[in-house]
Protein backbone atom coordinates (compact mmCIF):
# COMPACT_ATOMS: atom_id res chain seq x y z
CA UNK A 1 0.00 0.00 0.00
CA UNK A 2 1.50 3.27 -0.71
CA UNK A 3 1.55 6.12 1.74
CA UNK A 4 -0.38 9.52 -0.18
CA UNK A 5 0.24 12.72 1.36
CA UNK A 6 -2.11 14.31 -0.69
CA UNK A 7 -3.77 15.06 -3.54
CA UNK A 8 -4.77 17.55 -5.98
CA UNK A 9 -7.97 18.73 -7.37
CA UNK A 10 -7.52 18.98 -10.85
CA UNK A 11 -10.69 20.78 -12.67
CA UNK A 12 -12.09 18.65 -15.41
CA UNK A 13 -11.65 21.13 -18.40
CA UNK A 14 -7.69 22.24 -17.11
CA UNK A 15 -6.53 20.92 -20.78
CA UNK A 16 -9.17 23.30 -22.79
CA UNK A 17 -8.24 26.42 -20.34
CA UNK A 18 -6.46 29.41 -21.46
CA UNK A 19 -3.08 29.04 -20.82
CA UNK A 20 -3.39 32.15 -18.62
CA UNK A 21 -6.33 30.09 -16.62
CA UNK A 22 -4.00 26.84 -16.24
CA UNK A 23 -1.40 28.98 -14.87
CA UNK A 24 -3.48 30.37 -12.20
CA UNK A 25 -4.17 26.92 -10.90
CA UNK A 26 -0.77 25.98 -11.42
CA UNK A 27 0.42 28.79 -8.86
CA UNK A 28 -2.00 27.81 -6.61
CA UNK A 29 -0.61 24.42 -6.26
CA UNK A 30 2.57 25.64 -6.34
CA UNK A 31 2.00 27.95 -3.91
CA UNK A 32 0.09 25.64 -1.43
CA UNK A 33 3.21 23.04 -2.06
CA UNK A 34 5.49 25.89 -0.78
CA UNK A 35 3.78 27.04 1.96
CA UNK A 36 3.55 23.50 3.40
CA UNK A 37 7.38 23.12 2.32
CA UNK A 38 8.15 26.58 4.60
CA UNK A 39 6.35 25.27 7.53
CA UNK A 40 7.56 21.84 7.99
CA UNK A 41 11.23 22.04 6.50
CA UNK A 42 14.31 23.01 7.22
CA UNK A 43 15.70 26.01 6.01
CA UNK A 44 18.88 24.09 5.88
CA UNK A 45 17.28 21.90 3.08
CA UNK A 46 17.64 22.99 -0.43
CA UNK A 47 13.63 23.46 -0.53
CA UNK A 48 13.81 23.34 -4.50
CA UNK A 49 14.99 20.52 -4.81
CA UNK A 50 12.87 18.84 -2.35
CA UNK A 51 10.29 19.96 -4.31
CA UNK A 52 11.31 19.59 -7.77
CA UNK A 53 11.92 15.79 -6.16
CA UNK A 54 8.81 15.56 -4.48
CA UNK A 55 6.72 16.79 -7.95
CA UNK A 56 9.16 14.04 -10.09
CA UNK A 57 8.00 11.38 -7.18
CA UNK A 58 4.15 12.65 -7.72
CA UNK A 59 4.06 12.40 -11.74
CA UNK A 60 5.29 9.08 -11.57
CA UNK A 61 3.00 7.85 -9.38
CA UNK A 62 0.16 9.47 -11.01
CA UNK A 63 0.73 8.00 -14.23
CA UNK A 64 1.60 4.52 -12.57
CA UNK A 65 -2.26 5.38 -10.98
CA UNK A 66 -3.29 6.01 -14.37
CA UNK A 67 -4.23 9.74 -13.01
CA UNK A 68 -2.50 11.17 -16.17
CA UNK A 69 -4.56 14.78 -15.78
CA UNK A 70 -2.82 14.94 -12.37
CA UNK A 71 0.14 13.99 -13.56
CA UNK A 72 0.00 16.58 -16.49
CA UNK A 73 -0.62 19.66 -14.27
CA UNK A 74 2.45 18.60 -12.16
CA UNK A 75 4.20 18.34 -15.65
CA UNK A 76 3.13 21.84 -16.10
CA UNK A 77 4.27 23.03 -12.51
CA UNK A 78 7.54 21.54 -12.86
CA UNK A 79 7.94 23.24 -16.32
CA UNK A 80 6.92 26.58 -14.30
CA UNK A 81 9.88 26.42 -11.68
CA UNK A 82 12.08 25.47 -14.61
CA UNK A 83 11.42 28.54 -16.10
């Protein structure tokens, strides 16, 4: 059984959105993952990585789940803090 931390609401129609809409709730998830990141880790842990890490760990299980639309907005959040 694997351990979920959490999950994420993705709205049914985020593939026909603007791209200006999709990155709205992109930053919210991002922004929710950070704020949880800030409060419960270490400043002495490289907190992008950790994250980068934790969104790799996430896509991959979400397409193992067969959850590809969750997978594809973490796809698109990752892309974000790449940019």
């Amino acid at each position: 059984m694997k351990n979920k931390l959490g999950y994420i609401d993705v709205p049914k129609d985020y593939f026909s959105l603007e791209k200006d809409d999709k990155d709205i709730v992109c930053n919210s998830i991002l922004e929710a993952m950070l704020y949880v990141l800030e409060r419960n880790i270490s400043k002495k842990i490289d907190q992008k990585k950790l994250l980068l890490d934790i969104i790799d760990s996430s896509i991959t299980i979400n397409e193992i789940d067969e959850n590809y639309e969750t997978a594809g907005v973490l796809l698109d959040i990752r892309k974000m803090i790449n940019d």
